[in-house]
Protein backbone atom coordinates (compact mmCIF):
# COMPACT_ATOMS: atom_id res chain seq x y z
CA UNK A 1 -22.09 -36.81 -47.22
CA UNK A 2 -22.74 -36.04 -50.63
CA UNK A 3 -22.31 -33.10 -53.20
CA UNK A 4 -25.17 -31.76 -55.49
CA UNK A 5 -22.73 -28.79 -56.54
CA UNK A 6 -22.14 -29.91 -60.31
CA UNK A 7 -21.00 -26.08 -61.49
CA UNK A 8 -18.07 -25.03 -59.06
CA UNK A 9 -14.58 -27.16 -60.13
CA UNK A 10 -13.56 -29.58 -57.35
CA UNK A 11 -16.64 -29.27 -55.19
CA UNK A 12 -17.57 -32.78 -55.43
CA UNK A 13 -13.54 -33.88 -54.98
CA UNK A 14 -13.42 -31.47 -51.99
CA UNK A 15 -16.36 -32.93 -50.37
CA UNK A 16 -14.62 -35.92 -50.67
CA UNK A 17 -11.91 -35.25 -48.80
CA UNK A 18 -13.41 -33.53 -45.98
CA UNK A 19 -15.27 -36.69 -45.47
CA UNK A 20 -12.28 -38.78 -45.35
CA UNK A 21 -10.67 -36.63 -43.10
CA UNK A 22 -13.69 -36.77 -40.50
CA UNK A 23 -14.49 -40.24 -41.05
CA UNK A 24 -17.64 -40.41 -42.96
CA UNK A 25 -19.23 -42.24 -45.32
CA UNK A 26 -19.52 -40.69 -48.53
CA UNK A 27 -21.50 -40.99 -52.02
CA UNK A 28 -20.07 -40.88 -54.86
CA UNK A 29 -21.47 -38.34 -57.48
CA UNK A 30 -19.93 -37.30 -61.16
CA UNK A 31 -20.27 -33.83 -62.65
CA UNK A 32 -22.37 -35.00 -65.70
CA UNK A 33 -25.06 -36.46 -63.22
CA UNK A 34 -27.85 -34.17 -62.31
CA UNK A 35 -28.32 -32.74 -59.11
CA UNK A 36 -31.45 -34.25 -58.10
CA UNK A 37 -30.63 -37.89 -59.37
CA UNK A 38 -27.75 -37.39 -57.51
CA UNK A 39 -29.55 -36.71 -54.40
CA UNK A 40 -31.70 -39.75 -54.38
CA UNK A 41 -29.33 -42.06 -55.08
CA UNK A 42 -27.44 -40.91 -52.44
CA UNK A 43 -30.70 -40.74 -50.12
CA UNK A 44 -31.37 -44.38 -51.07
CA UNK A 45 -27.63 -45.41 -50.46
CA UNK A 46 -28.15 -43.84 -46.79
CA UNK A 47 -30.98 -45.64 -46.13
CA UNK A 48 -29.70 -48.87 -47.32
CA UNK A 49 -26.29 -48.42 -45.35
CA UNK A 50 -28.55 -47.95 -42.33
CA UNK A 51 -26.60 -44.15 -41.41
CA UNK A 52 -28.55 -41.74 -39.40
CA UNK A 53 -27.83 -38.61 -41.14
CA UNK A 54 -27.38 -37.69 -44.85
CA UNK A 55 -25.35 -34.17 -45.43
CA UNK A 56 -26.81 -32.78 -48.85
CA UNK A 57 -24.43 -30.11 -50.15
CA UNK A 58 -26.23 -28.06 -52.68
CA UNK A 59 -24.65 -25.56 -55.07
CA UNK A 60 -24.34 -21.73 -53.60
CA UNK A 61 -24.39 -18.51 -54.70
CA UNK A 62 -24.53 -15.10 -53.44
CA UNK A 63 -25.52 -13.32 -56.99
CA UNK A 64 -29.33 -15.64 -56.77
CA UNK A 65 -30.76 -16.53 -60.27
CA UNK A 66 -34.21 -18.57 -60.61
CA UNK A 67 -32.71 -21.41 -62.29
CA UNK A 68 -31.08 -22.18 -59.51
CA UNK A 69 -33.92 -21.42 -57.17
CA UNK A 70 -35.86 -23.77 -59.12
CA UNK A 71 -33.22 -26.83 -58.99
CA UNK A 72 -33.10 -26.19 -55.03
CA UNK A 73 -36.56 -26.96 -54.67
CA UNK A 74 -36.54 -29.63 -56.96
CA UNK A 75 -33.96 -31.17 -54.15
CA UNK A 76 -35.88 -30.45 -51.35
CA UNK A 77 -38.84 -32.51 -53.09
CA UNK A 78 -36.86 -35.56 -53.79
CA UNK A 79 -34.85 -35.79 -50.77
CA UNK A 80 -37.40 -34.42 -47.85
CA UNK A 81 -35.21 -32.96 -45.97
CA UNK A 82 -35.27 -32.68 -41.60
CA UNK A 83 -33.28 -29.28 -41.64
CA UNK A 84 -32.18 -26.84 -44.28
CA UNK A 85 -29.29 -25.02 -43.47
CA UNK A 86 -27.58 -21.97 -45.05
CA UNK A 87 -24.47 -21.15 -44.90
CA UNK A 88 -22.91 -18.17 -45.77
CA UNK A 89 -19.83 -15.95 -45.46
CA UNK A 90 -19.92 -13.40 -42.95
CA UNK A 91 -17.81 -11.31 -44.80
CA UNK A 92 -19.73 -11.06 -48.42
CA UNK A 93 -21.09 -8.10 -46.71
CA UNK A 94 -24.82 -6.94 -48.29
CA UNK A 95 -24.74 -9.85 -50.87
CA UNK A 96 -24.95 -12.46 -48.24
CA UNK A 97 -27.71 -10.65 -46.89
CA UNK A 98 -29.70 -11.16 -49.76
CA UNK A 99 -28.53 -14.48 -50.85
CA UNK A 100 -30.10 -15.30 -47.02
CA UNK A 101 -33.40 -13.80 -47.93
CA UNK A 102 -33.94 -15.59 -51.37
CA UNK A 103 -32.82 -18.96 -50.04
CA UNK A 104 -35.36 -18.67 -46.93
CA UNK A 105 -38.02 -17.73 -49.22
CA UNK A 106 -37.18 -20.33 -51.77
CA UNK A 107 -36.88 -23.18 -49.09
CA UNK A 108 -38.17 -22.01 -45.50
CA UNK A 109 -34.91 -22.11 -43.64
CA UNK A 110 -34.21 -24.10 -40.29
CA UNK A 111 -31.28 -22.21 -39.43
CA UNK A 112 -27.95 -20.75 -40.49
CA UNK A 113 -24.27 -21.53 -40.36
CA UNK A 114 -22.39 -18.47 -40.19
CA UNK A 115 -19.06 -18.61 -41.61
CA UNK A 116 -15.41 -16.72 -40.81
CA UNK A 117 -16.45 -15.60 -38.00
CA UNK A 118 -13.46 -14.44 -36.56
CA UNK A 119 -13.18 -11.73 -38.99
CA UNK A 120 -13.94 -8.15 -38.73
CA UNK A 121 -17.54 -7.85 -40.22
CA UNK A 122 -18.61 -11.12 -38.10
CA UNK A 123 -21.39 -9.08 -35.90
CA UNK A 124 -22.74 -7.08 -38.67
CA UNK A 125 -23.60 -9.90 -40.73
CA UNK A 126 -24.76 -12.50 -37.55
CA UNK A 127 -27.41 -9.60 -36.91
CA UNK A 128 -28.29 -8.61 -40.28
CA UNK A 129 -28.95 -12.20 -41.30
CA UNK A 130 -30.85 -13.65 -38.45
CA UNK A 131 -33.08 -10.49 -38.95
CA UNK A 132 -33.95 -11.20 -42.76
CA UNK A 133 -34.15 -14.84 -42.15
CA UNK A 134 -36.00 -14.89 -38.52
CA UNK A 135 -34.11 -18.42 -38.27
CA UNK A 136 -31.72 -19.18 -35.47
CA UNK A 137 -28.09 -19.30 -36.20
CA UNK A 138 -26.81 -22.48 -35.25
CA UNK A 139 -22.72 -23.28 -35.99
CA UNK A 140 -20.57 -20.68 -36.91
CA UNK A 141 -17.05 -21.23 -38.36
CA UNK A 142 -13.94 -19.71 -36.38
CA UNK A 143 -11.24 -21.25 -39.04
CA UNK A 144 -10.57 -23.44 -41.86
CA UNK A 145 -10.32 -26.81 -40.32
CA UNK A 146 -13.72 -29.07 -39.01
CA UNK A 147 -12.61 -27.98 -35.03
CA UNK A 148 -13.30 -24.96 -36.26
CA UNK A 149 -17.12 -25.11 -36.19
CA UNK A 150 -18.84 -24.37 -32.79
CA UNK A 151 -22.20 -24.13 -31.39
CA UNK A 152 -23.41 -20.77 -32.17
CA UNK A 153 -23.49 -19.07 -28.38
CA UNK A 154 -25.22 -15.68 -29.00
CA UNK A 155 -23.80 -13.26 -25.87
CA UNK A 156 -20.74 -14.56 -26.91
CA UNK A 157 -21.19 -13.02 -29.88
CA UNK A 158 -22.25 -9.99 -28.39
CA UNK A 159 -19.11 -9.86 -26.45
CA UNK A 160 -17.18 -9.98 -29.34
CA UNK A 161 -18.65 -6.83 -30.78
CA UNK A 162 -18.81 -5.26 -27.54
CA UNK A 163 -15.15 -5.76 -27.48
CA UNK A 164 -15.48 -7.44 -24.63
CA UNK A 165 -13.84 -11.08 -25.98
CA UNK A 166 -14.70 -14.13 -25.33
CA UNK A 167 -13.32 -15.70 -22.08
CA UNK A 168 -16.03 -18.57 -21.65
CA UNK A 169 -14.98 -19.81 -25.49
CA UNK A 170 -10.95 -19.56 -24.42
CA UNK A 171 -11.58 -21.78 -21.23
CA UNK A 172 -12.90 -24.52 -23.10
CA UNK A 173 -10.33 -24.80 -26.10
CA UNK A 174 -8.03 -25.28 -23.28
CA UNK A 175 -9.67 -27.96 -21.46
CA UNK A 176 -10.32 -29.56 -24.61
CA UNK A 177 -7.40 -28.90 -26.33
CA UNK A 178 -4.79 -29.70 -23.41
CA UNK A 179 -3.48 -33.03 -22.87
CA UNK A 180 -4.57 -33.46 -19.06
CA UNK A 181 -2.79 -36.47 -18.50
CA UNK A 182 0.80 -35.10 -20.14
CA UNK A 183 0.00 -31.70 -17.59
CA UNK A 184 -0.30 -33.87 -14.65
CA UNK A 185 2.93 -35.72 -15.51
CA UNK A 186 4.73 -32.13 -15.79
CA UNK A 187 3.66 -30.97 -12.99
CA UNK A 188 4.47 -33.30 -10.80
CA UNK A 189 7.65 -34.18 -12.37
CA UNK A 190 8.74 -30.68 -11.34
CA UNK A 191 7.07 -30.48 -8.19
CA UNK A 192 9.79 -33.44 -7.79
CA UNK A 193 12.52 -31.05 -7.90
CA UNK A 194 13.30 -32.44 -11.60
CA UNK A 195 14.24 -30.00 -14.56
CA UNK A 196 11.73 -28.85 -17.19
CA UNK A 197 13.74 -29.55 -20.36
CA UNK A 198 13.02 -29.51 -24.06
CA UNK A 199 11.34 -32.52 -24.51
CA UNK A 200 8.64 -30.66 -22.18
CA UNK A 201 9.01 -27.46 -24.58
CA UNK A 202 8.22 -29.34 -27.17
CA UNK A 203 4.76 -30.83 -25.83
CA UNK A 204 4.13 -27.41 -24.43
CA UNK A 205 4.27 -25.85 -28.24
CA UNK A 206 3.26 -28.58 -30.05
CA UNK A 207 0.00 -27.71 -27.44
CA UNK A 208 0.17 -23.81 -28.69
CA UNK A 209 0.02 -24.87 -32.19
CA UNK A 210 -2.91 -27.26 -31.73
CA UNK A 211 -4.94 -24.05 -30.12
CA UNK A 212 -4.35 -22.51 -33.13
CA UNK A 213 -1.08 -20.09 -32.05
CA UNK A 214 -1.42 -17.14 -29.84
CA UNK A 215 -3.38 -15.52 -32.31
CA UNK A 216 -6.33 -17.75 -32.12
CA UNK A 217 -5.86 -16.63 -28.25
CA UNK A 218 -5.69 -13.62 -27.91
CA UNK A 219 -8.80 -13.02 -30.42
CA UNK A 220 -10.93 -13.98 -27.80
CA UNK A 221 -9.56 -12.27 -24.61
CA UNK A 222 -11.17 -8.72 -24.63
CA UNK A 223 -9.80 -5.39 -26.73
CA UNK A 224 -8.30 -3.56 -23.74
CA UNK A 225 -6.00 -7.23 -22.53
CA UNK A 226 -5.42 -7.75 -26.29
CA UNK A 227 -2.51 -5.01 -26.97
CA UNK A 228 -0.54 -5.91 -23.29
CA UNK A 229 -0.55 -9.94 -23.57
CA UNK A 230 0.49 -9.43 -27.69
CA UNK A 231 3.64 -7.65 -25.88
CA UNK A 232 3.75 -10.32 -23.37
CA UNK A 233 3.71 -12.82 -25.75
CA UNK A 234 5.79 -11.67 -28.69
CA UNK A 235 5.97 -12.90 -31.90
CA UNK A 236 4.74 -15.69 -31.26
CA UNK A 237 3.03 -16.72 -34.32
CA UNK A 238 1.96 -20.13 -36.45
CA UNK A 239 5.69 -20.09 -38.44
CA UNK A 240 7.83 -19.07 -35.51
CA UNK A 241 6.41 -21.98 -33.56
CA UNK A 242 6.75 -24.61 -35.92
CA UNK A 243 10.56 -23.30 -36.52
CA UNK A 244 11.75 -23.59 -32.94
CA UNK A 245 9.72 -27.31 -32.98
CA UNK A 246 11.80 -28.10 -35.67
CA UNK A 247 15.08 -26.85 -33.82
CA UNK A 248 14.14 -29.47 -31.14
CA UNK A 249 13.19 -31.42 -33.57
CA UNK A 250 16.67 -31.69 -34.62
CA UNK A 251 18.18 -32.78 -31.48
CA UNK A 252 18.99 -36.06 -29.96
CA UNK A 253 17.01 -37.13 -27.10
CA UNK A 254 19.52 -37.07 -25.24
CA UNK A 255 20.35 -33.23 -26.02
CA UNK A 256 16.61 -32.77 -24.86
CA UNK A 257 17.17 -34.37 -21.42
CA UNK A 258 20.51 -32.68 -20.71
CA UNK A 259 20.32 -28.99 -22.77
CA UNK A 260 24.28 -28.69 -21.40
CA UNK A 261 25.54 -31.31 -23.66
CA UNK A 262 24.60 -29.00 -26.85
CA UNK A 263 28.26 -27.10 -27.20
CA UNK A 264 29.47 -25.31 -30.17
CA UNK A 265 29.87 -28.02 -32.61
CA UNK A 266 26.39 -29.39 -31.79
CA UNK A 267 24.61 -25.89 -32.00
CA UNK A 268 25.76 -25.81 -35.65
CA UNK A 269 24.74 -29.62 -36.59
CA UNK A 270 21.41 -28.32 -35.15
CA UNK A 271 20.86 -25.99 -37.01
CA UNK A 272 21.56 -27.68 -40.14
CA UNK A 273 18.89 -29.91 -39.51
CA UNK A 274 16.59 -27.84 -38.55
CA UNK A 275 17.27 -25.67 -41.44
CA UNK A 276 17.76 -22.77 -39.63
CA UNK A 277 20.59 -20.09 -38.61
CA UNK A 278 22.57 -20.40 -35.69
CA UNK A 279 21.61 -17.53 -34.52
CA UNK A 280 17.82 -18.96 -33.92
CA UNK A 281 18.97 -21.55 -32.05
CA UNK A 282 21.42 -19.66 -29.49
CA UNK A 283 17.83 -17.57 -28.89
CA UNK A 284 15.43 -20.90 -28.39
CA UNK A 285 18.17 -22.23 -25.91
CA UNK A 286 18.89 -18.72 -24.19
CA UNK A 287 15.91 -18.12 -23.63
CA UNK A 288 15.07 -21.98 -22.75
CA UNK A 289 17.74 -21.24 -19.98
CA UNK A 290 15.71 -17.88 -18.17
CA UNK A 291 12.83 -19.76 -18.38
CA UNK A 292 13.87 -22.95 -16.80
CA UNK A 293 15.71 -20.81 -13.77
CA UNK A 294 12.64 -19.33 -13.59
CA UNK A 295 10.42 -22.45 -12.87
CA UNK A 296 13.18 -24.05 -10.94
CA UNK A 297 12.77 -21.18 -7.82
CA UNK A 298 8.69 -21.43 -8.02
CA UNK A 299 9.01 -24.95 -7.83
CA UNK A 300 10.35 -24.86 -4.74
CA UNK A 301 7.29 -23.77 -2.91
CA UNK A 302 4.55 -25.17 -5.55
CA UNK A 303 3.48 -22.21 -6.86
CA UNK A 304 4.39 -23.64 -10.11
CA UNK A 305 2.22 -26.61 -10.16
CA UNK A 306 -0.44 -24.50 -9.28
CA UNK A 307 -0.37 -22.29 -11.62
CA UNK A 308 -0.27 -24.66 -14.37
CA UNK A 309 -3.05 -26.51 -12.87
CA UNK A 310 -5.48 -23.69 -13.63
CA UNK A 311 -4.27 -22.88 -17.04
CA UNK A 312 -5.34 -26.56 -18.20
CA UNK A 313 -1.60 -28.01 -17.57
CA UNK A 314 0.01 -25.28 -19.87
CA UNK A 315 3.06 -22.82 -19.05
CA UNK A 316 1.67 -19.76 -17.93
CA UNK A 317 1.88 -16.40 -20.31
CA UNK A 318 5.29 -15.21 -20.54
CA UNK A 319 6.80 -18.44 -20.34
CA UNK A 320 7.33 -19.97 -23.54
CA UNK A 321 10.28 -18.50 -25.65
């Protein structure tokens, strides 16, 4: 990867870290450099390092001036490039619009990576674009972290606006998402006749949080399920979750295993560490309790284990406190 955008503070720094955190190789570039000496060195760098692909990251701009039309094409000479891909912000509304148009016309666009997707102008500006560009969109961004990027999937899409959701897109976060091997273990550790206790909570929202909460979830089931599983679920939301983790957090294992050991005096050392009142954690172990009653009589004649085998190895809705 490399960064051509010498005019925003911190691009270059930014792209930097992304890198690191994917694992790729990166080029160094300095502010003072100009943009196209800074592509070819890095283009030359590529090549010499023997890497397949070479991620240019240009300088953007939704208000479009011809200076910097001019510099963009001066980068696609030097560097030659196999694809030329826009990215924009579904949400600038009109501005991307026209920021789409100048770039195609400026460079002859491959395609188009639509950005914040999951907010409320997503289909407006999906449509609007791919009609002033006539180029395919290809990734569009759901969030703020890499995993966030999918394949662009265009009845999905349509679903979305439709208000229909997007079931086909929830499916696979779970499979890929779910530890298969840690739902396998669960479920036949209670098919066993063994208790579910809050070392297995813990996995089980530590799993929730890696899917992005139950907000990333229910965005995609349709507008008519949306209101009754919100209920279902209750607040159960990025900060809540990471509280009650760090309520279990702040046991012993051995207060995991055996939830009846926690008495009075322990309640209060746990909430100390956890940082928390001890109100919260009379309500994460109250509830704890219903819910492990609960799975104790379906164990009993494996409706349990089936169930969690088709949601991917997670609890089913309702479940989780």
């Amino acid at each position: 990867m490399v960064s051509t955008d010498v005019y925003r503070p911190a691009a270059i720094l930014q792209l930097q870290t992304l890198a690191s955190d994917v694992g790729a190789g990166f080029a160094a570039a300095a502010a003072s450099e100009p943009p196209v000496a800074i592509a070819r060195r890095a283009l030359t760098e590529a090549t010499l390092q023997a890497y397949d692909v070479l991620l240019l990251d240009t300088a953007g701009r939704l208000h479009v001036d011809a200076e910097m039309m001019a510099e963009i094409r001066e980068l696609e000479a030097a560097v030659n490039p196999h694809e030329r891909l826009f990215v924009v912000d579904s949400m600038a509304g009109q501005d991307a619009v026209n920021a789409a148009k100048a770039f195609n016309e400026a460079l002859s666009l491959t395609g188009v990576i639509l950005t914040k997707a999951d907010g409320d102008a997503r289909g407006g500006a999906a449509l609007s674009v791919r009609q002033v560009t006539g180029k395919p969109i290809i990734f569009v961004g759901t969030g703020e972290k890499p995993e966030a990027l999918e394949l662009f999937q265009p009845e999905r899409i349509a679903s979305r606006i439709l208000g229909m959701g997007d079931v086909l897109s929830l499916v696979e976060q779970v499979q890929g998402q779910v530890d298969q091997e840690k739902a396998e273990k669960l479920a036949k550790k209670i098919s066993k006749g063994k208790s579910f206790d809050l070392a297995d909570l813990r996995d089980q929202l530590s799993q929730l949080q890696n899917m992005g909460g139950m907000s990333a979830l229910l965005d995609k089931l349709p507008a008519k399920m949306q209101a009754n599983a919100a209920a279902a679920a209750g607040a159960v939301n990025a900060k809540s979750l990471k509280r009650q983790m760090g309520i279990i957090d702040s046991m012993t294992p051995r207060e995991r295993r055996r939830p009846e050991l926690i008495d009075a005096s322990r309640k209060r050392r746990i909430a100390t560490g956890a940082g928390v009142q001890l109100p919260e954690v009379n309500r994460l172990l109250k509830q704890f309790d219903q819910m492990q009653k609960t799975m104790k009589k379906l164990a009993k004649g494996g409706m349990l284990k089936n169930m969690m085998r088709g949601m991917g190895g997670r609890l089913p809705p309702g479940f989780g406190p």
